[in-house]
PDB file of N, CA and C in Angstrom:
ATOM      1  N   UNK A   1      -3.612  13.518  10.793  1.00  0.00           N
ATOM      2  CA  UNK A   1      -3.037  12.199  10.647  1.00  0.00           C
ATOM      3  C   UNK A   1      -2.786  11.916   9.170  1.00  0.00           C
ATOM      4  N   UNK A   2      -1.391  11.648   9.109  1.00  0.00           N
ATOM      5  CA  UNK A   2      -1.065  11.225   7.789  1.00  0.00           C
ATOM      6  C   UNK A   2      -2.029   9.807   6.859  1.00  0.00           C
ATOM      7  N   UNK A   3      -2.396   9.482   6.060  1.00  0.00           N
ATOM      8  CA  UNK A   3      -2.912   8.295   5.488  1.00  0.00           C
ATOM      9  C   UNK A   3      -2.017   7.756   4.182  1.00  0.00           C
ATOM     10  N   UNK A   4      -2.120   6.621   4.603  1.00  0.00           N
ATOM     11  CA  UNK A   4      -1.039   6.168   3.629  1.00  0.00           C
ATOM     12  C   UNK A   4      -2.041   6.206   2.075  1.00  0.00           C
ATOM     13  N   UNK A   5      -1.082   6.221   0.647  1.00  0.00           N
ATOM     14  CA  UNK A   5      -1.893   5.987  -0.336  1.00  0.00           C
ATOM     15  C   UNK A   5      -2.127   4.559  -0.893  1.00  0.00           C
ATOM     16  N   UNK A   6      -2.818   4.351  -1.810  1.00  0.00           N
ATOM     17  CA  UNK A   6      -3.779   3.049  -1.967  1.00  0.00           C
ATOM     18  C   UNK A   6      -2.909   2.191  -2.230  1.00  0.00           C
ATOM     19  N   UNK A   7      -1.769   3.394  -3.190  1.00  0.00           N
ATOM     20  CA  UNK A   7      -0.716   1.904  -3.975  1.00  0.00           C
ATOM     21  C   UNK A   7      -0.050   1.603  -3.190  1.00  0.00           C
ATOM     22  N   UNK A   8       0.810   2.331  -1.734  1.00  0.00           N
ATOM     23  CA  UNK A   8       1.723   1.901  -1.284  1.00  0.00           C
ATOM     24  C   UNK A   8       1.020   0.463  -0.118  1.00  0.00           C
ATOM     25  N   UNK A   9      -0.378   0.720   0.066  1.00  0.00           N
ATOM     26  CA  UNK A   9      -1.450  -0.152   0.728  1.00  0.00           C
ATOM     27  C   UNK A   9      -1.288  -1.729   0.224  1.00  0.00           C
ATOM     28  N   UNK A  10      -1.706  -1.594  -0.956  1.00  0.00           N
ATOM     29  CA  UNK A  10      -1.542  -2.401  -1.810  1.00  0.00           C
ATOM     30  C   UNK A  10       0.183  -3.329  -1.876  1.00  0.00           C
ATOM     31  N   UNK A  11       0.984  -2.405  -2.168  1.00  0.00           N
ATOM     32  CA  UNK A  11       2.238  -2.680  -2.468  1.00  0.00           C
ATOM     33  C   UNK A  11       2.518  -4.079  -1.345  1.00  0.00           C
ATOM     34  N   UNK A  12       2.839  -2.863   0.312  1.00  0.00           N
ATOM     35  CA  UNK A  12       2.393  -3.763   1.112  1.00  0.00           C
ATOM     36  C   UNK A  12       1.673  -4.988   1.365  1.00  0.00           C
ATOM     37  N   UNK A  13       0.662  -5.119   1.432  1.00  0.00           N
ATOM     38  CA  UNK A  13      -0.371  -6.116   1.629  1.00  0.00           C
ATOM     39  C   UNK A  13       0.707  -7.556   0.945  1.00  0.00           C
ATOM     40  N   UNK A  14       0.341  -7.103  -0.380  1.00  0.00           N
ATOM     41  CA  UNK A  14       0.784  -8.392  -1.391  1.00  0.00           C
ATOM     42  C   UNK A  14       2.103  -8.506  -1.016  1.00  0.00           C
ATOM     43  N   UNK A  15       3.400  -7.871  -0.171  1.00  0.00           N
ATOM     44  CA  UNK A  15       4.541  -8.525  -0.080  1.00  0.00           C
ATOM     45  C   UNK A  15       4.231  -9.301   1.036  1.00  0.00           C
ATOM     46  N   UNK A  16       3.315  -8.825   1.804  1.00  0.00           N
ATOM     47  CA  UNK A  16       2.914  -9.771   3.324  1.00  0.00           C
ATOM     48  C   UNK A  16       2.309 -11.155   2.872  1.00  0.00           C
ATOM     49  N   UNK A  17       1.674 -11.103   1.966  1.00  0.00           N
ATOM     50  CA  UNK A  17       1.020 -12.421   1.398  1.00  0.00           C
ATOM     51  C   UNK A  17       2.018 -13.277   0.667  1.00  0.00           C
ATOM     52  N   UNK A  18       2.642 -12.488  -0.103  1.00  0.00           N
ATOM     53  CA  UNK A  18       4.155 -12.996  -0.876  1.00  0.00           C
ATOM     54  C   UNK A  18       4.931 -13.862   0.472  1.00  0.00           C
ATOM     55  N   UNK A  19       5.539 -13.225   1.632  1.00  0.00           N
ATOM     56  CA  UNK A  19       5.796 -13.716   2.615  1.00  0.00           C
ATOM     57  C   UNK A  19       4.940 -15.057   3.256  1.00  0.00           C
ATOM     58  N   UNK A  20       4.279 -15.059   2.852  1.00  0.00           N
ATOM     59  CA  UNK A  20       3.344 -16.619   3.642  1.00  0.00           C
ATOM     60  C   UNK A  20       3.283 -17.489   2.442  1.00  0.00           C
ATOM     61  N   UNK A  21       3.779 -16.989   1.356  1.00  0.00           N
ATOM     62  CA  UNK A  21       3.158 -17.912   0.195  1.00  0.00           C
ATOM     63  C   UNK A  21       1.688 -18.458   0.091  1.00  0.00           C
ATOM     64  N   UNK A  22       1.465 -16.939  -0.134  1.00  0.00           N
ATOM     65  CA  UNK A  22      -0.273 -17.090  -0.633  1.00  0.00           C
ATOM     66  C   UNK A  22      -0.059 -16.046  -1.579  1.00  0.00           C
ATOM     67  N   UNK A  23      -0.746 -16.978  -2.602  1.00  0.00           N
ATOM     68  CA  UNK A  23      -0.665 -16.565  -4.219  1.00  0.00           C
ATOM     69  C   UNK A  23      -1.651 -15.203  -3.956  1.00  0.00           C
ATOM     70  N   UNK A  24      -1.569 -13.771  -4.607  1.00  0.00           N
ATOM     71  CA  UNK A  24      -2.433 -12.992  -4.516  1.00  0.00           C
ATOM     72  C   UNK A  24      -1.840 -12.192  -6.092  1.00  0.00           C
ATOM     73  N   UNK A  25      -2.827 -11.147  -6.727  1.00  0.00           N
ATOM     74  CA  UNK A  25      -2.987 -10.640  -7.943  1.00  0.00           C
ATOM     75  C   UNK A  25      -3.570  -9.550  -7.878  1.00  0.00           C
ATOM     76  N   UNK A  26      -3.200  -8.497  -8.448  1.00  0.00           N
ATOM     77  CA  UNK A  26      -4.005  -7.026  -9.130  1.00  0.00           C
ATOM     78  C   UNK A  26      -5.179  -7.662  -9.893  1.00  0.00           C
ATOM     79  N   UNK A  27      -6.240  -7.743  -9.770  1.00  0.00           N
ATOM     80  CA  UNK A  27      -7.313  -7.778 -10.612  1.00  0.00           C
ATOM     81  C   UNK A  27      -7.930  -6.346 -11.543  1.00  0.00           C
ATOM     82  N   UNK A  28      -8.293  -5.255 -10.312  1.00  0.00           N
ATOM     83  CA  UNK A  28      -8.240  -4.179 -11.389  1.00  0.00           C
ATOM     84  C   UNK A  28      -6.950  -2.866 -10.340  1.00  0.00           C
ATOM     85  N   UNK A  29      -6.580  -2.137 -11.305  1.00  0.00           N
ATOM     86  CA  UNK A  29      -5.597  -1.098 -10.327  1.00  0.00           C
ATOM     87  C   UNK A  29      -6.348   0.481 -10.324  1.00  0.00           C
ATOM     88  N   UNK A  30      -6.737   0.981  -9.418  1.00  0.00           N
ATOM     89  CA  UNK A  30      -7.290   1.790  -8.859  1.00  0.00           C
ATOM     90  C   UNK A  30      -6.903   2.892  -9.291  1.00  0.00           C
ATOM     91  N   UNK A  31      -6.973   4.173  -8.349  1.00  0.00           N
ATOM     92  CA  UNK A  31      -6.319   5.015  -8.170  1.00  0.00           C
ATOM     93  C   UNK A  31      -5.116   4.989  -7.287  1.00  0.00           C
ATOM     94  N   UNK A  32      -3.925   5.255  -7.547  1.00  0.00           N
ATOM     95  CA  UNK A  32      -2.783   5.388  -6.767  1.00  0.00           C
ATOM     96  C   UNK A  32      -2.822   5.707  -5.279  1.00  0.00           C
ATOM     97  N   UNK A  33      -3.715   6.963  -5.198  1.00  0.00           N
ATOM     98  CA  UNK A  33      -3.488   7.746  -4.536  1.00  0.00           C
ATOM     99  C   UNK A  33      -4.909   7.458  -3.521  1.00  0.00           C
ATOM    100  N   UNK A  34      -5.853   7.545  -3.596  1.00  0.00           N
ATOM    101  CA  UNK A  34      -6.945   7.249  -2.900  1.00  0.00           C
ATOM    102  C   UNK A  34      -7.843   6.468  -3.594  1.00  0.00           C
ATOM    103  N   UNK A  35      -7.624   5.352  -4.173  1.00  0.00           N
ATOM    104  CA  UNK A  35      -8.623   4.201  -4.447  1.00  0.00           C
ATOM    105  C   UNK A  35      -8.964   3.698  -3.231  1.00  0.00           C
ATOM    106  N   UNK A  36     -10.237   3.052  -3.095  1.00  0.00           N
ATOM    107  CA  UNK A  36     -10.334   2.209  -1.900  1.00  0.00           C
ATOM    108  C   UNK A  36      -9.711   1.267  -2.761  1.00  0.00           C
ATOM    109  N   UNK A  37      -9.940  -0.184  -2.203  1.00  0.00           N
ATOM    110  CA  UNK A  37      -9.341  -1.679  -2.108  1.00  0.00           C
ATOM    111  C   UNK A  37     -10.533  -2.512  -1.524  1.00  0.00           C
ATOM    112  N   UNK A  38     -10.810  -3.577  -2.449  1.00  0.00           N
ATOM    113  CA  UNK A  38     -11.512  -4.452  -2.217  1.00  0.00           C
ATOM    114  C   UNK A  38     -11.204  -5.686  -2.593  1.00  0.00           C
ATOM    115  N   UNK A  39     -10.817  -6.648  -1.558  1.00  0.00           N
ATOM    116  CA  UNK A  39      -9.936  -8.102  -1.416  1.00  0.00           C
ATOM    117  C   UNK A  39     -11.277  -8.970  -1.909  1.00  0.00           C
ATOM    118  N   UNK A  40     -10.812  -9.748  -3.038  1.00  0.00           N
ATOM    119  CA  UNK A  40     -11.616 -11.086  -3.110  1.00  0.00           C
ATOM    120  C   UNK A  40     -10.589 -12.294  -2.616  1.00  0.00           C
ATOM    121  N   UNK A  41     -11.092 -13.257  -1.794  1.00  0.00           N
ATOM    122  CA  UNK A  41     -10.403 -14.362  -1.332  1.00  0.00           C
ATOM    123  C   UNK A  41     -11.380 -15.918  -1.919  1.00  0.00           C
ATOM    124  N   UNK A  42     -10.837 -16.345  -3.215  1.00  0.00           N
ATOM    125  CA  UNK A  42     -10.986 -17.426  -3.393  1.00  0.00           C
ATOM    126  C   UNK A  42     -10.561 -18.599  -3.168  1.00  0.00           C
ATOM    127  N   UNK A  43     -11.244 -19.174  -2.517  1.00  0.00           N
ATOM    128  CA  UNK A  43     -11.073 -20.736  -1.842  1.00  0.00           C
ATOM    129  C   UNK A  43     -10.411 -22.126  -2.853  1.00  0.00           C
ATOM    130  N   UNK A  44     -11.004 -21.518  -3.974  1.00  0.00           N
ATOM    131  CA  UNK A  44     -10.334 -22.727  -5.131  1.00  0.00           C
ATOM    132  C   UNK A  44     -11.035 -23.623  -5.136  1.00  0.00           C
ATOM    133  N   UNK A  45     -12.574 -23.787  -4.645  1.00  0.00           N
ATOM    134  CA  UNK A  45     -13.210 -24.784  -4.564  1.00  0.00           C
ATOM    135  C   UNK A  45     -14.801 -24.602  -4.972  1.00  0.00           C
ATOM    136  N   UNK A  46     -14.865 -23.324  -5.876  1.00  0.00           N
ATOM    137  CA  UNK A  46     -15.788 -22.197  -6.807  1.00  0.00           C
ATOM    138  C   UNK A  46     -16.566 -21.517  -5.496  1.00  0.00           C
ATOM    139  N   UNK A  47     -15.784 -21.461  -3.954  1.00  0.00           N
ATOM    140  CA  UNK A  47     -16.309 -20.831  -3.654  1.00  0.00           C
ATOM    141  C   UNK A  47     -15.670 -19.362  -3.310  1.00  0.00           C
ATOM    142  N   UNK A  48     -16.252 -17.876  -2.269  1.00  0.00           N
ATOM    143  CA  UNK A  48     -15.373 -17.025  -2.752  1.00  0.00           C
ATOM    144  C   UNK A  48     -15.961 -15.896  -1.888  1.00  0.00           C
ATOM    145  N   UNK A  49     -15.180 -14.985  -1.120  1.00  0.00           N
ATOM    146  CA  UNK A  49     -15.600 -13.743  -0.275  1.00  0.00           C
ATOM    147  C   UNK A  49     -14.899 -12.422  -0.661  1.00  0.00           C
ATOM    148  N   UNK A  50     -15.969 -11.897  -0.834  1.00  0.00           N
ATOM    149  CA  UNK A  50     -15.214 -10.619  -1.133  1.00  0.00           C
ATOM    150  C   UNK A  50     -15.159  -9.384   0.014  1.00  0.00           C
ATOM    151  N   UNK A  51     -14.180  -8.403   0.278  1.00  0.00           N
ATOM    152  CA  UNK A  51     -14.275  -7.568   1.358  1.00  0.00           C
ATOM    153  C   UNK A  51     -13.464  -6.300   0.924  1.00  0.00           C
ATOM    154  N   UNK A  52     -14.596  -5.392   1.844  1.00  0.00           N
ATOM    155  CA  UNK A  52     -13.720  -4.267   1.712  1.00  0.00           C
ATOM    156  C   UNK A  52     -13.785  -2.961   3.114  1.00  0.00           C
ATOM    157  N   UNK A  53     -13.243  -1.863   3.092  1.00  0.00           N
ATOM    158  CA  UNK A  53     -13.039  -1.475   3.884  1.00  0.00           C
ATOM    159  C   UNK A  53     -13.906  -0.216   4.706  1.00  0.00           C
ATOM    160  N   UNK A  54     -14.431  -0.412   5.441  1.00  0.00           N
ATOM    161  CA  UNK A  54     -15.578   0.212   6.200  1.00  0.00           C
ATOM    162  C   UNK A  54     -15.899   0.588   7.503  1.00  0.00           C
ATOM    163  N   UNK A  55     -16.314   1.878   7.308  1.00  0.00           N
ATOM    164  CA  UNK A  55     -15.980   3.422   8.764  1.00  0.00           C
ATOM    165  C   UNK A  55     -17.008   2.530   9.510  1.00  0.00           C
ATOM    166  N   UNK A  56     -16.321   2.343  10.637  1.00  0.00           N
ATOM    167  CA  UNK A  56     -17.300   1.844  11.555  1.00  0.00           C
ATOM    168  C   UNK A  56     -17.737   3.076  12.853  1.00  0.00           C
ATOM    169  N   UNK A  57     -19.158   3.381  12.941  1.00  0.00           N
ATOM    170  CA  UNK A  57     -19.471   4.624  13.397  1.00  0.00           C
ATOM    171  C   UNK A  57     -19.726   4.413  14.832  1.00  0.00           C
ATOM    172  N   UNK A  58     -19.478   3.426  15.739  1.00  0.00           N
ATOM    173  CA  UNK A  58     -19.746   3.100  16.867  1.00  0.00           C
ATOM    174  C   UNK A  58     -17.846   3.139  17.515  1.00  0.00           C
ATOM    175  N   UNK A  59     -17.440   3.497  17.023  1.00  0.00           N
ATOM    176  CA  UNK A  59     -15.668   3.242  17.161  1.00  0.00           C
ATOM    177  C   UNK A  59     -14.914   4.535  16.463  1.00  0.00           C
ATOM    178  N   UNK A  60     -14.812   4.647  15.256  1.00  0.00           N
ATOM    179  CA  UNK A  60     -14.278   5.738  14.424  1.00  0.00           C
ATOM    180  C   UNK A  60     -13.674   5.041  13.785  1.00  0.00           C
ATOM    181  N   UNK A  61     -13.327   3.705  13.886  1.00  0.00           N
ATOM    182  CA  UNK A  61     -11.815   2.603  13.215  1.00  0.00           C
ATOM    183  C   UNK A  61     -12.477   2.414  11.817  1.00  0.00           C
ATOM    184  N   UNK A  62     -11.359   1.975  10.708  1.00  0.00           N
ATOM    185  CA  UNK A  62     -12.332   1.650   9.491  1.00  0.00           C
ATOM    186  C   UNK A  62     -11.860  -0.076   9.800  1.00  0.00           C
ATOM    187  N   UNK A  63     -12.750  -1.055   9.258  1.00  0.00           N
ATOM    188  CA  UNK A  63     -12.435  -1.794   9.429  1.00  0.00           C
ATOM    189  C   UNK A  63     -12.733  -3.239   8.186  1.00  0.00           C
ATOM    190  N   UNK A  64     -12.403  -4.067   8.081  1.00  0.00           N
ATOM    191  CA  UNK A  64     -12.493  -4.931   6.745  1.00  0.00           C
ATOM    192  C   UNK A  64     -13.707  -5.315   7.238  1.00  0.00           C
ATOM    193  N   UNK A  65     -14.744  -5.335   6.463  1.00  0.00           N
ATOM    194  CA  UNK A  65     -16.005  -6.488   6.286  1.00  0.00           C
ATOM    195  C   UNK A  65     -16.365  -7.100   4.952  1.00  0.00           C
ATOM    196  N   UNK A  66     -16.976  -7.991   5.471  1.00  0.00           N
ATOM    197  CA  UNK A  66     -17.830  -8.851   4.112  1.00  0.00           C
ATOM    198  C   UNK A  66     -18.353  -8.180   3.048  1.00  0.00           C
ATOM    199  N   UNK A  67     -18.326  -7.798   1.806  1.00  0.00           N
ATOM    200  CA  UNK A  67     -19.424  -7.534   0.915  1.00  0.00           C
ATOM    201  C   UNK A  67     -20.208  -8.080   0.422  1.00  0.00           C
ATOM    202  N   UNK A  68     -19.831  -9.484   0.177  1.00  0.00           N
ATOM    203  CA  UNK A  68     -20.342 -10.911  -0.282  1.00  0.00           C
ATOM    204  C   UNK A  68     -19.204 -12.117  -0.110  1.00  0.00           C
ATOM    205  N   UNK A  69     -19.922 -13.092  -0.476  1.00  0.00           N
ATOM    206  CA  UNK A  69     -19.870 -14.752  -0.046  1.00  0.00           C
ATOM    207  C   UNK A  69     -20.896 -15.523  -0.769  1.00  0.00           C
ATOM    208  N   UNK A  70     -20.038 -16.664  -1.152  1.00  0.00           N
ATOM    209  CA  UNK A  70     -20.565 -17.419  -1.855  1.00  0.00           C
ATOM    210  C   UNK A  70     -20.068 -18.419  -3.178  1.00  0.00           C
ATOM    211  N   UNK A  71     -20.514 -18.360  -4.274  1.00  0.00           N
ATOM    212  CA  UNK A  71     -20.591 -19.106  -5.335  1.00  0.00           C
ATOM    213  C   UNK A  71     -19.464 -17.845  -5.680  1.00  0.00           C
ATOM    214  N   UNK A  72     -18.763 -18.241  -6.692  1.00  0.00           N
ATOM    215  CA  UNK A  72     -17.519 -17.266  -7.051  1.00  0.00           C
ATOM    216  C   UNK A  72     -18.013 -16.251  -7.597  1.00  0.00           C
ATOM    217  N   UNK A  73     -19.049 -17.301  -8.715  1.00  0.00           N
ATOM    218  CA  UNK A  73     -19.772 -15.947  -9.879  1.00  0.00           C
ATOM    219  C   UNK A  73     -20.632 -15.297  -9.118  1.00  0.00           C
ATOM    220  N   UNK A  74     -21.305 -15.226  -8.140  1.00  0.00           N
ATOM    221  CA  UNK A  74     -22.039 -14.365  -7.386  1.00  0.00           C
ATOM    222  C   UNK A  74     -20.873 -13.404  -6.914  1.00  0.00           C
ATOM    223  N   UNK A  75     -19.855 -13.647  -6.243  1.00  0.00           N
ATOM    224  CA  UNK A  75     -19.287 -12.770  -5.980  1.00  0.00           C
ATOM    225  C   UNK A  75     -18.606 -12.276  -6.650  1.00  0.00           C
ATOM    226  N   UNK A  76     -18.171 -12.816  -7.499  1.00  0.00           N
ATOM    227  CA  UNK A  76     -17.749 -11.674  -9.232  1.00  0.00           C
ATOM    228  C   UNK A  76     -18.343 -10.805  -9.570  1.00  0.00           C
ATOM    229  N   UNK A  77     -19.901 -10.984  -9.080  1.00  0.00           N
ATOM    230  CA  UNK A  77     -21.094  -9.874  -9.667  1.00  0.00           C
ATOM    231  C   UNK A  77     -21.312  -8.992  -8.974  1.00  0.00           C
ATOM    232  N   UNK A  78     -20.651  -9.303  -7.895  1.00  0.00           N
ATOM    233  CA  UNK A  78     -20.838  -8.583  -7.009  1.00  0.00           C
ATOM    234  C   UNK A  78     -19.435  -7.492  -7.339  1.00  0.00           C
ATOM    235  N   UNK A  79     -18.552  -8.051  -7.786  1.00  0.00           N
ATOM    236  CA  UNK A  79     -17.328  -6.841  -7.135  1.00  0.00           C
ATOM    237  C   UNK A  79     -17.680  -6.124  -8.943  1.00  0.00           C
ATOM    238  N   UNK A  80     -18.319  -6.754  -9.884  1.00  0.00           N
ATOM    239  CA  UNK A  80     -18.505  -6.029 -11.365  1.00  0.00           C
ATOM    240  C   UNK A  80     -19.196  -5.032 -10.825  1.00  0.00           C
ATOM    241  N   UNK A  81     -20.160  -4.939 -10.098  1.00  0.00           N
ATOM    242  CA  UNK A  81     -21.378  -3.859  -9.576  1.00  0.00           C
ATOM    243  C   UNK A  81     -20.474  -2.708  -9.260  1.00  0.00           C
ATOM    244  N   UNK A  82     -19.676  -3.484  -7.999  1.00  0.00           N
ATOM    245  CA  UNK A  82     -19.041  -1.939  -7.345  1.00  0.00           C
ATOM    246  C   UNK A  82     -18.281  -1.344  -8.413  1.00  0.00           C
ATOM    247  N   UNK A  83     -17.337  -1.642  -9.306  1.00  0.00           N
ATOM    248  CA  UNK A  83     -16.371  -1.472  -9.989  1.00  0.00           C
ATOM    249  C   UNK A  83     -17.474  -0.706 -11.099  1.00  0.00           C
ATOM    250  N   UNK A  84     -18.518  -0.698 -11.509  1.00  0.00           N
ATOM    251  CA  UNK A  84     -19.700  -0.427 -12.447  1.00  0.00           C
ATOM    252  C   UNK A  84     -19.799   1.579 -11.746  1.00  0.00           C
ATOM    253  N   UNK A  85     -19.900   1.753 -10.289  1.00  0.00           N
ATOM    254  CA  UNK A  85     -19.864   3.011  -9.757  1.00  0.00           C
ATOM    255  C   UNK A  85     -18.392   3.638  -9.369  1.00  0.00           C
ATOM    256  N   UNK A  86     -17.316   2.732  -9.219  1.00  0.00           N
ATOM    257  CA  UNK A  86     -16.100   2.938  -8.969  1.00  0.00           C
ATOM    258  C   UNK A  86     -15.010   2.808  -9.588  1.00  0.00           C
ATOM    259  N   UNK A  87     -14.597   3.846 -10.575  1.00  0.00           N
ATOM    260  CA  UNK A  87     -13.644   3.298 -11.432  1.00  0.00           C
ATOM    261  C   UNK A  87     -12.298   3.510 -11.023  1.00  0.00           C
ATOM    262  N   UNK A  88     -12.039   4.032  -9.103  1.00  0.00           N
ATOM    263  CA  UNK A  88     -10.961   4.335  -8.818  1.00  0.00           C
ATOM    264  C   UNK A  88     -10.392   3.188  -8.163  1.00  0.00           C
ATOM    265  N   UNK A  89     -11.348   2.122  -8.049  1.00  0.00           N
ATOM    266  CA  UNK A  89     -11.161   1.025  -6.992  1.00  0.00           C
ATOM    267  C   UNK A  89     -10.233   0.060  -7.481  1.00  0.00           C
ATOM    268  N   UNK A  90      -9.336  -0.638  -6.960  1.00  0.00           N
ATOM    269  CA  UNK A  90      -8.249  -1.347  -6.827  1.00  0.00           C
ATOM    270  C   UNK A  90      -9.602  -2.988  -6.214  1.00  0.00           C
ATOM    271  N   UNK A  91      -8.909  -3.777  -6.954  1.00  0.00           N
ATOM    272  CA  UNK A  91      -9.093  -5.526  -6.712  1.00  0.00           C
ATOM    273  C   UNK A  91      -8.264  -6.051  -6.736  1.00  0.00           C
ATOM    274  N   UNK A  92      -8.036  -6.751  -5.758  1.00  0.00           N
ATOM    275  CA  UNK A  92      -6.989  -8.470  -5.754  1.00  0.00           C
ATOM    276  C   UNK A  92      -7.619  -9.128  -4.997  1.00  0.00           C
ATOM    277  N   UNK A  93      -6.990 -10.046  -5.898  1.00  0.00           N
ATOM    278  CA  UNK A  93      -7.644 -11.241  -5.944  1.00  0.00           C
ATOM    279  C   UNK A  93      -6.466 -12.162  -4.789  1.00  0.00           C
ATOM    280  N   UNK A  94      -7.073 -12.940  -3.626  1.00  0.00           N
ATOM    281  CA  UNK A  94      -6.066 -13.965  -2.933  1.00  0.00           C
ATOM    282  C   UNK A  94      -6.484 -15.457  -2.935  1.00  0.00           C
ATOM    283  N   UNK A  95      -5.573 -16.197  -3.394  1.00  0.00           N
ATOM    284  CA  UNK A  95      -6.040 -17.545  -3.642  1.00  0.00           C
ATOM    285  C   UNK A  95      -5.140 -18.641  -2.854  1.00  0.00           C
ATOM    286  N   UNK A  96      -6.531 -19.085  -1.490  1.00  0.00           N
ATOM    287  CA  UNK A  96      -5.656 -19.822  -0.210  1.00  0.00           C
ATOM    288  C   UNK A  96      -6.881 -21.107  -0.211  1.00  0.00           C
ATOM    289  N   UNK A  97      -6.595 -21.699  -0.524  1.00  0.00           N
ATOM    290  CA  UNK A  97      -7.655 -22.801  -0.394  1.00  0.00           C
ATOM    291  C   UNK A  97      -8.146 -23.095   1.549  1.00  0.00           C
ATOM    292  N   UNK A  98      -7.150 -22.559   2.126  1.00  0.00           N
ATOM    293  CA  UNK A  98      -7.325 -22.434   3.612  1.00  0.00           C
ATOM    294  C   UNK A  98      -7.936 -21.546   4.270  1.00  0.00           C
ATOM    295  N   UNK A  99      -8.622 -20.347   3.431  1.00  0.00           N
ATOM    296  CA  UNK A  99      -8.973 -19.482   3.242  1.00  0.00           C
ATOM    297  C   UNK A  99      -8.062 -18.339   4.413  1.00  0.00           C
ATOM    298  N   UNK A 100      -6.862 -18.292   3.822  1.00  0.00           N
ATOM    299  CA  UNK A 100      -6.207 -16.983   4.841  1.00  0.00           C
ATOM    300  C   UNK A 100      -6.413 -16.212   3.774  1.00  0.00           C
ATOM    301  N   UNK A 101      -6.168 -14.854   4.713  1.00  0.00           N
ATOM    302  CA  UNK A 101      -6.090 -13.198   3.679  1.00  0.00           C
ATOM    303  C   UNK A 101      -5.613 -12.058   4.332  1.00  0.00           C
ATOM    304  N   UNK A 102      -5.105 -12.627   5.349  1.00  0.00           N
ATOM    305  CA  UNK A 102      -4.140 -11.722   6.491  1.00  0.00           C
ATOM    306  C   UNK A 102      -5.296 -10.163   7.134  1.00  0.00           C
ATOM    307  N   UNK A 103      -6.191 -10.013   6.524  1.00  0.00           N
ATOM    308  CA  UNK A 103      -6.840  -8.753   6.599  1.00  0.00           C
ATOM    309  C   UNK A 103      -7.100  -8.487   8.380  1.00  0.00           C
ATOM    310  N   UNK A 104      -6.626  -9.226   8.908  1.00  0.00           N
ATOM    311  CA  UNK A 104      -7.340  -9.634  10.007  1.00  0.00           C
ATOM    312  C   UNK A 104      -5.965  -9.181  11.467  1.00  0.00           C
ATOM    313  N   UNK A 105      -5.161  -9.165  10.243  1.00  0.00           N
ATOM    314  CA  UNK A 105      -3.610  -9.462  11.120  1.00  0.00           C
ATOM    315  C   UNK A 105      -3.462  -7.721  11.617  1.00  0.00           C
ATOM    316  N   UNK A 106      -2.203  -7.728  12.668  1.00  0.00           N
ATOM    317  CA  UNK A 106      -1.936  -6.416  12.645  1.00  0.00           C
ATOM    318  C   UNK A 106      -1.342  -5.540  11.340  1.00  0.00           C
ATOM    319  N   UNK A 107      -1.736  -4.188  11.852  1.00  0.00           N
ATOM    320  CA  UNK A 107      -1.118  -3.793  10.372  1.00  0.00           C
ATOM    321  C   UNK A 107      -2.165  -3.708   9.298  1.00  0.00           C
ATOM    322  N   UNK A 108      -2.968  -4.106   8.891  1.00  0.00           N
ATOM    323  CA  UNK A 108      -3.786  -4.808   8.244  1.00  0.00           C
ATOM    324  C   UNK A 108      -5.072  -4.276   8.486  1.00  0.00           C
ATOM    325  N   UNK A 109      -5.708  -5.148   9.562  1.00  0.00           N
ATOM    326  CA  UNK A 109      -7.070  -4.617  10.088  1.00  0.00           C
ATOM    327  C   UNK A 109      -7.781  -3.549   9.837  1.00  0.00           C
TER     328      UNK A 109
END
């Protein structure tokens, strides 16, 4: 099975968000080619979830979960940590005060 690469992942994503008009941003840029991706979704209201993408072993599917939640700067510290062992990893940042982030949608998931 073919896998798509991180940037064209990426590329994607943010024109789908572009399409709803939800503001979203490169925070850090990965590896092109096989970075994971880890979505922070800030609420605009200092609060803030971060997620990323994870083999679920009861299924085989990978699928988006939580890494953290919370206070923004907690979850800032949180995505500094991963980014501290991962210097291939890709961040954006989505800012919906409604808290959408499409991760959920088809395509996506």
């Amino acid at each position: 099975m073919t896998r798509l690469t991180a940037r064209f992942w990426v590329d994607a994503y943010l024109a789908r968000l572009r399409f709803q008009d939800i503001p979203a941003f490169v925070v850090a840029h990965g590896d092109d080619t096989a970075g994971a991706v880890l979505v922070k979704l800030n609420t605009l209201d200092g609060q803030a979830m971060a997620f990323q993408r994870s083999f679920d072993l009861m299924t085989g599917d990978r699928k988006w979960m939580e890494l953290s939640s919370g206070a923004e700067a907690d979850v800032d510290a949180s995505i500094t940590k991963q980014r501290s062992f991962d210097s291939d990893l890709w961040v954006l940042e989505v800012e919906d005060r409604a808290g959408r982030h499409l991760l959920d949608e088809p395509g996506l998931e």
